[in-house]
PDB file of N, CA and C in Angstrom:
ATOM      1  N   UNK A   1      97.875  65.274  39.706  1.00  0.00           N
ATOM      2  CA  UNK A   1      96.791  65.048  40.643  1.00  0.00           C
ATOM      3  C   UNK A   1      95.501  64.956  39.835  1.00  0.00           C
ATOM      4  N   UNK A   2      94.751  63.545  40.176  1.00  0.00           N
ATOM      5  CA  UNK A   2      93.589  63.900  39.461  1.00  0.00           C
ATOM      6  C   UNK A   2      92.430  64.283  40.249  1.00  0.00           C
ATOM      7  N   UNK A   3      91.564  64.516  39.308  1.00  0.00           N
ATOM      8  CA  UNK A   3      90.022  64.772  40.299  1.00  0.00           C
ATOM      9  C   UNK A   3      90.024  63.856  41.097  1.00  0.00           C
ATOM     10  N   UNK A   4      88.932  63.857  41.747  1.00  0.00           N
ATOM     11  CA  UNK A   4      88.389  64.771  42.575  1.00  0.00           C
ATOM     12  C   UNK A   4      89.650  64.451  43.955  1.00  0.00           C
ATOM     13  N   UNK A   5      90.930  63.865  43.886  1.00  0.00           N
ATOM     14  CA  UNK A   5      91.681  64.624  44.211  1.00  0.00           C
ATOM     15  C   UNK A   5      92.700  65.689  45.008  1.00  0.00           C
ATOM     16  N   UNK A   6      92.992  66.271  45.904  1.00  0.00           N
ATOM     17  CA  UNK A   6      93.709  67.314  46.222  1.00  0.00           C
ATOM     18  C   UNK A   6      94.973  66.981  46.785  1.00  0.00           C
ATOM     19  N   UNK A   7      95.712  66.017  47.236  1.00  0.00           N
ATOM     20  CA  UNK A   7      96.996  66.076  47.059  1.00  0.00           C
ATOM     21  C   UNK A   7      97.448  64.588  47.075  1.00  0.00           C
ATOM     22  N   UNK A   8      98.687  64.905  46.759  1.00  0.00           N
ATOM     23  CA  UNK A   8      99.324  63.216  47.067  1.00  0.00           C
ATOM     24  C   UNK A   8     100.894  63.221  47.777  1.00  0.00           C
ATOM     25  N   UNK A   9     100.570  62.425  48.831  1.00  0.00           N
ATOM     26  CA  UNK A   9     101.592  62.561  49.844  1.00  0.00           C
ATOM     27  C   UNK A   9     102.717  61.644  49.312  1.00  0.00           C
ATOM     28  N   UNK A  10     103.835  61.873  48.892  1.00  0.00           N
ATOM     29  CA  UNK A  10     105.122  60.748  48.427  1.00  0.00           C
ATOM     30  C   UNK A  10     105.818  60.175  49.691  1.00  0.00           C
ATOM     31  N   UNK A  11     105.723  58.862  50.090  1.00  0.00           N
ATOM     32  CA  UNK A  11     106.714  58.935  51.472  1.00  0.00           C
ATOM     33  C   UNK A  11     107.872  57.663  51.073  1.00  0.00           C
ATOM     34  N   UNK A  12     109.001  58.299  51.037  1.00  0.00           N
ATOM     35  CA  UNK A  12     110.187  57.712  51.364  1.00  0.00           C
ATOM     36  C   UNK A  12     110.712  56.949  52.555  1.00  0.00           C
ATOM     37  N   UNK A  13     111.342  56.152  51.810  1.00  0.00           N
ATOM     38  CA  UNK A  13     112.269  54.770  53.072  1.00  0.00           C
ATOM     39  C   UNK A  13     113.151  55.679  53.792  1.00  0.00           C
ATOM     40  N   UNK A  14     112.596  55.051  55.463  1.00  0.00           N
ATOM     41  CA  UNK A  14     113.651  55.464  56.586  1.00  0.00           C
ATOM     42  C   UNK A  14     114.870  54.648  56.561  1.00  0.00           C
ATOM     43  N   UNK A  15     115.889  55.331  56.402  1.00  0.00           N
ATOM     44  CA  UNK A  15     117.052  55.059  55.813  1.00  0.00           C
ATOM     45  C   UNK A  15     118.413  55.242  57.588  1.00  0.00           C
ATOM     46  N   UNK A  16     118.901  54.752  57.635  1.00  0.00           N
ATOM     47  CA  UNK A  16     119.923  55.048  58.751  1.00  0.00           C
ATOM     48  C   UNK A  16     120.933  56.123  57.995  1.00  0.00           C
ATOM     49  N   UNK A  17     121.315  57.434  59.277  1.00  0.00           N
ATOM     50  CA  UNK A  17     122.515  58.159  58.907  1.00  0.00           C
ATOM     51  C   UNK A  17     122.744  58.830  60.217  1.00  0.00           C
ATOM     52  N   UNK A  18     124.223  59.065  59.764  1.00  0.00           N
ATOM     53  CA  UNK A  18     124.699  59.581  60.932  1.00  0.00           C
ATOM     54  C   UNK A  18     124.536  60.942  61.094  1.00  0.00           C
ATOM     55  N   UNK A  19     123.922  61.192  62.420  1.00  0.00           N
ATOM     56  CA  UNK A  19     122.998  62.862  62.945  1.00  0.00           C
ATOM     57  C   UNK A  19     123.945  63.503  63.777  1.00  0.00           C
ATOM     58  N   UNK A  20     123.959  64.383  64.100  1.00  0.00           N
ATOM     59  CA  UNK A  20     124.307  65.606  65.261  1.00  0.00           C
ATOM     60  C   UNK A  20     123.579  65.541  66.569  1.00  0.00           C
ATOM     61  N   UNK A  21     123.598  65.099  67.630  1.00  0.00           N
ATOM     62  CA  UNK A  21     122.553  64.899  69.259  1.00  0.00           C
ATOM     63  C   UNK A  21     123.159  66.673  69.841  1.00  0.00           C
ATOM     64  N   UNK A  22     122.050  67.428  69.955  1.00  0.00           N
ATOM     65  CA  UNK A  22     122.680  68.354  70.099  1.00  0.00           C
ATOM     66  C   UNK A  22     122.122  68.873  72.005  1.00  0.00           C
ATOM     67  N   UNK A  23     121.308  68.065  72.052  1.00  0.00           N
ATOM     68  CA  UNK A  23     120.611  67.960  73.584  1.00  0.00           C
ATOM     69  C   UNK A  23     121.723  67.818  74.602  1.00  0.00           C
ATOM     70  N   UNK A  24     121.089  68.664  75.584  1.00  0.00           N
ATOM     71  CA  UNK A  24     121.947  68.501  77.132  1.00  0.00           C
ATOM     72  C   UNK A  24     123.342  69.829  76.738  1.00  0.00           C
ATOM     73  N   UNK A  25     123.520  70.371  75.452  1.00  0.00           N
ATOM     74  CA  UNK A  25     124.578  71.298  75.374  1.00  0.00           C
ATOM     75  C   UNK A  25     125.861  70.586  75.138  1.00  0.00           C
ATOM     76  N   UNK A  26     126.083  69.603  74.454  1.00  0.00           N
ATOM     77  CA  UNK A  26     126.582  68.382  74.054  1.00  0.00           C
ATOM     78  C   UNK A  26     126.857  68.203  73.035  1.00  0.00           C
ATOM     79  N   UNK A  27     127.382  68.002  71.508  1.00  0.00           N
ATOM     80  CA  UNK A  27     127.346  67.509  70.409  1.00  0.00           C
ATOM     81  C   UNK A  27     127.871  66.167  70.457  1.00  0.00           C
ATOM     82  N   UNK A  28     126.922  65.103  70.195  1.00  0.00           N
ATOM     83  CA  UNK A  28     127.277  64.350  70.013  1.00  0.00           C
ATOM     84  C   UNK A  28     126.819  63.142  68.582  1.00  0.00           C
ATOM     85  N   UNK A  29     127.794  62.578  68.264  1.00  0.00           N
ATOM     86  CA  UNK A  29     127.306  61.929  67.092  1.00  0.00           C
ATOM     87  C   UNK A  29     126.804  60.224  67.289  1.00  0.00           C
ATOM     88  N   UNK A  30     125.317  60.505  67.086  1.00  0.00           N
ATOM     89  CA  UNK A  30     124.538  59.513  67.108  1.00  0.00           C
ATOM     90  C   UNK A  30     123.629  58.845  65.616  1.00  0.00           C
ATOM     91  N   UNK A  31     123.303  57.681  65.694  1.00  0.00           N
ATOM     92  CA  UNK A  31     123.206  57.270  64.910  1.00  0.00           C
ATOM     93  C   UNK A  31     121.242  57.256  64.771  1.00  0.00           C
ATOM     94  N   UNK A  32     120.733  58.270  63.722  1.00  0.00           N
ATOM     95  CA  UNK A  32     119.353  58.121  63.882  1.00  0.00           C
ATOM     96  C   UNK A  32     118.685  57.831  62.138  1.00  0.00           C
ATOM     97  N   UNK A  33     117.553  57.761  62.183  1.00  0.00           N
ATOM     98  CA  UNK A  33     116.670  57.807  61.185  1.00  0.00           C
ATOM     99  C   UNK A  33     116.420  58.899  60.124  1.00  0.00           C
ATOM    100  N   UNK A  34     116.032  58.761  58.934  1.00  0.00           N
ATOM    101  CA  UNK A  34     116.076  60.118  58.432  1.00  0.00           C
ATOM    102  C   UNK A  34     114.954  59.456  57.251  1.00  0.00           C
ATOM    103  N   UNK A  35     113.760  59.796  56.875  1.00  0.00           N
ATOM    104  CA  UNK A  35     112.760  59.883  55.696  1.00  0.00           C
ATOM    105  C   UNK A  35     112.377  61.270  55.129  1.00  0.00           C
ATOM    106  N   UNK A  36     112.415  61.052  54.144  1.00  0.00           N
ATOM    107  CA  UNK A  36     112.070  62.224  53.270  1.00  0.00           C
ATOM    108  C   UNK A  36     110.256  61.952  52.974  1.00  0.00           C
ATOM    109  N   UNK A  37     109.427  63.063  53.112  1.00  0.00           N
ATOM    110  CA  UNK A  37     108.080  63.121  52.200  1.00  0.00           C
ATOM    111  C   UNK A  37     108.449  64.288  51.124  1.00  0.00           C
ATOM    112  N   UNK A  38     107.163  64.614  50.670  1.00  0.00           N
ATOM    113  CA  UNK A  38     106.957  65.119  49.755  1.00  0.00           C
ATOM    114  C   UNK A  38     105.114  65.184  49.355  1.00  0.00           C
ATOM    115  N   UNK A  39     104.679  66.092  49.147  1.00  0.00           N
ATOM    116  CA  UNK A  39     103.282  66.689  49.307  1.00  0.00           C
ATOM    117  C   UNK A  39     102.991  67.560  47.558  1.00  0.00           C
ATOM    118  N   UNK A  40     102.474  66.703  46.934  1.00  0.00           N
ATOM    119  CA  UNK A  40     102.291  67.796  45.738  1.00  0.00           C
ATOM    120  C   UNK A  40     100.201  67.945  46.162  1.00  0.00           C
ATOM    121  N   UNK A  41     100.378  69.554  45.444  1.00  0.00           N
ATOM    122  CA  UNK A  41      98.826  69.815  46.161  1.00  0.00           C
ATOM    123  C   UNK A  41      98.265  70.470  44.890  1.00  0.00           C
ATOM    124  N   UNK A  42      96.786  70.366  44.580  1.00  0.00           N
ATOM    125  CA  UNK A  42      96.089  71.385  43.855  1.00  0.00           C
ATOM    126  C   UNK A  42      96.209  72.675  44.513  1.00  0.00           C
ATOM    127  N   UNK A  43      96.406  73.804  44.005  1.00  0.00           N
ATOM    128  CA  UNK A  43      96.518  74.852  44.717  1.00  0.00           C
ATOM    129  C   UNK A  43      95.167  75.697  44.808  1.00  0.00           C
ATOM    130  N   UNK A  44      94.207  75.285  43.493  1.00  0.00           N
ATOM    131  CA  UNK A  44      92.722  75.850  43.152  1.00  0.00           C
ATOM    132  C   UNK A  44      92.198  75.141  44.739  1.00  0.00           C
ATOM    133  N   UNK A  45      92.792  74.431  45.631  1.00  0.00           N
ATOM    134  CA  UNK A  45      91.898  73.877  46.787  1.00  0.00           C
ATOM    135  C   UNK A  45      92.716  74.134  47.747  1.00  0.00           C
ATOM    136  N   UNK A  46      94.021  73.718  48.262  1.00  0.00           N
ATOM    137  CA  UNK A  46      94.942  73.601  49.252  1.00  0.00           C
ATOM    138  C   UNK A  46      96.138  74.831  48.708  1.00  0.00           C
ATOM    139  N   UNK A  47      96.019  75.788  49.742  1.00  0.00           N
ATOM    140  CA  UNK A  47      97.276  76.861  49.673  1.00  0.00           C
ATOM    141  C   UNK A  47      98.455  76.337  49.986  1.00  0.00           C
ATOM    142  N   UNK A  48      99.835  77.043  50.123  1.00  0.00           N
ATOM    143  CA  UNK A  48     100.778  76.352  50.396  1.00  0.00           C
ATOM    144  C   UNK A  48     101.048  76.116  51.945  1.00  0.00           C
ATOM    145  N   UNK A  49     100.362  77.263  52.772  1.00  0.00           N
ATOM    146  CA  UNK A  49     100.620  77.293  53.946  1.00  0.00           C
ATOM    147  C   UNK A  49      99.884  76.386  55.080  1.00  0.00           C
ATOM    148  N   UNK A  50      98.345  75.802  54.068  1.00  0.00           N
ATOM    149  CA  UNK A  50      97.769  74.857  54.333  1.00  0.00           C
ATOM    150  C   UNK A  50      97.996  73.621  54.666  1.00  0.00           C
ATOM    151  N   UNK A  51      99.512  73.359  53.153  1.00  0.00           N
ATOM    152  CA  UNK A  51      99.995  71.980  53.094  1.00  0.00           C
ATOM    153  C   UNK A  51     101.451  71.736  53.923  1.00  0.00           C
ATOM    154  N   UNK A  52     101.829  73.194  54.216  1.00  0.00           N
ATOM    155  CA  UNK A  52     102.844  73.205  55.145  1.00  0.00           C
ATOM    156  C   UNK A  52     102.288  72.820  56.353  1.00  0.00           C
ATOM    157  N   UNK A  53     101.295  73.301  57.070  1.00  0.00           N
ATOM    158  CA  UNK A  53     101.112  72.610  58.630  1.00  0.00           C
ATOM    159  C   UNK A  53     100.638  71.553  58.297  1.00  0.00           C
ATOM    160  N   UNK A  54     100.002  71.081  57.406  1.00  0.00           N
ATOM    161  CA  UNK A  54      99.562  69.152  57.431  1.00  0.00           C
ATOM    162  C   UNK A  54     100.821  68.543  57.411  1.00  0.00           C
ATOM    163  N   UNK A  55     102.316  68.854  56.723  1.00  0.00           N
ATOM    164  CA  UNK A  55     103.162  67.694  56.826  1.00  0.00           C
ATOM    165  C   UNK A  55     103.918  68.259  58.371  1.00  0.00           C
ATOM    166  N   UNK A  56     103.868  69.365  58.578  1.00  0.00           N
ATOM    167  CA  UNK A  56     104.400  69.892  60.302  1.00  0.00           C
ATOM    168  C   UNK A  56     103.759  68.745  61.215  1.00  0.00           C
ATOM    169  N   UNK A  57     102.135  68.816  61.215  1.00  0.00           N
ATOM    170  CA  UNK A  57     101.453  67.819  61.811  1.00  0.00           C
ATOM    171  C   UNK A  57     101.910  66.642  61.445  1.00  0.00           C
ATOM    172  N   UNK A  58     101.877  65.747  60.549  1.00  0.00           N
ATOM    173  CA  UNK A  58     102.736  64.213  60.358  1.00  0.00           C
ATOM    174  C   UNK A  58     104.000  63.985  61.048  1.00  0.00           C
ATOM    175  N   UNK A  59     104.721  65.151  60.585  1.00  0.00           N
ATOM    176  CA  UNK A  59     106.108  65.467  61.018  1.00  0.00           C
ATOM    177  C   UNK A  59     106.285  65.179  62.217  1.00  0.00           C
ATOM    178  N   UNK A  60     105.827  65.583  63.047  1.00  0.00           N
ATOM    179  CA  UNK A  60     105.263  65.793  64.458  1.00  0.00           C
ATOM    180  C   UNK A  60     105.121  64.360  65.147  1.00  0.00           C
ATOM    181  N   UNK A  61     104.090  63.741  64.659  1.00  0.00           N
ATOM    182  CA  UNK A  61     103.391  62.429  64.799  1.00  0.00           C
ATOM    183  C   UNK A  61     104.328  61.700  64.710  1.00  0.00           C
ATOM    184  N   UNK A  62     105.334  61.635  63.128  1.00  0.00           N
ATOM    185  CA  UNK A  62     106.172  60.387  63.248  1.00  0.00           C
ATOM    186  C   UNK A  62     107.296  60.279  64.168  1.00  0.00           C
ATOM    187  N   UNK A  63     107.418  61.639  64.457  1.00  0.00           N
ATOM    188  CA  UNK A  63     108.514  61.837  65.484  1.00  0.00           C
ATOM    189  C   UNK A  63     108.324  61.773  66.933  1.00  0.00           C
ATOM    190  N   UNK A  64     107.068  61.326  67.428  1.00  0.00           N
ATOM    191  CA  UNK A  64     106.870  61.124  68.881  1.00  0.00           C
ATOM    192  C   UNK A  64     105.117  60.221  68.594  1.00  0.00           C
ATOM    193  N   UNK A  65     105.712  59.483  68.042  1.00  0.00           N
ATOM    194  CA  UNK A  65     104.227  58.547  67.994  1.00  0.00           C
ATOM    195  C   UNK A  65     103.331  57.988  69.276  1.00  0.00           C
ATOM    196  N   UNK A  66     104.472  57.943  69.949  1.00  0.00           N
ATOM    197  CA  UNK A  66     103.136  57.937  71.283  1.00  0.00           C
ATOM    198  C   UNK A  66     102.401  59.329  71.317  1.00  0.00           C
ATOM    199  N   UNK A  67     102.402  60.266  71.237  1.00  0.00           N
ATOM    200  CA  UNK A  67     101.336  60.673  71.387  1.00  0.00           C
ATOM    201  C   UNK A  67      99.895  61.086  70.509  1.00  0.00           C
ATOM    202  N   UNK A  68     100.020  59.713  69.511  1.00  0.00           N
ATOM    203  CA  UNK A  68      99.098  59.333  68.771  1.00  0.00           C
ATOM    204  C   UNK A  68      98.266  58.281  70.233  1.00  0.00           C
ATOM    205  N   UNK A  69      98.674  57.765  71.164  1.00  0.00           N
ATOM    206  CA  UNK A  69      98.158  57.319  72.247  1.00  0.00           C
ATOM    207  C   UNK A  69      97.326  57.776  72.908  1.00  0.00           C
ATOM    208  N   UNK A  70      97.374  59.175  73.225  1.00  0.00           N
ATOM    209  CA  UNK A  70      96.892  59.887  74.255  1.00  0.00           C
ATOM    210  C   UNK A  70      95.384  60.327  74.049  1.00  0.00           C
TER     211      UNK A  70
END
């Protein structure tokens, strides 16, 4: 990471694989999405628990993008 700096988000290709649907009390095998990130952080600025709820928040977002709508 350089100055001025504080983190850099890595984001990986959404890739198809086969998931677990575990809704309704059900297992069922469905076919969904899966991307990996990755977050390297200065720690002299961003703690870890800091950079844990920013990718929770993304996390969040990419997984119900409409309510980037609202």
């Amino acid at each position: 990471i350089n100055p001025p700096n504080t983190a850099i988000l890595a984001v990986g290709a959404a890739i198809k694989k086969a998931l677990v649907d575990t809704k309704g009390g059900k297992d069922e095998l469905v076919v969904g999405h899966e991307m990996q990130m990755t977050m390297s952080s200065d720690h002299r600025v961003i703690d870890g628990a800091m950079a844990a709820a920013y990718l929770k928040t993304v996390r969040e977002l990419l997984e119900a993008p409409a309510t980037l709508l609202v």
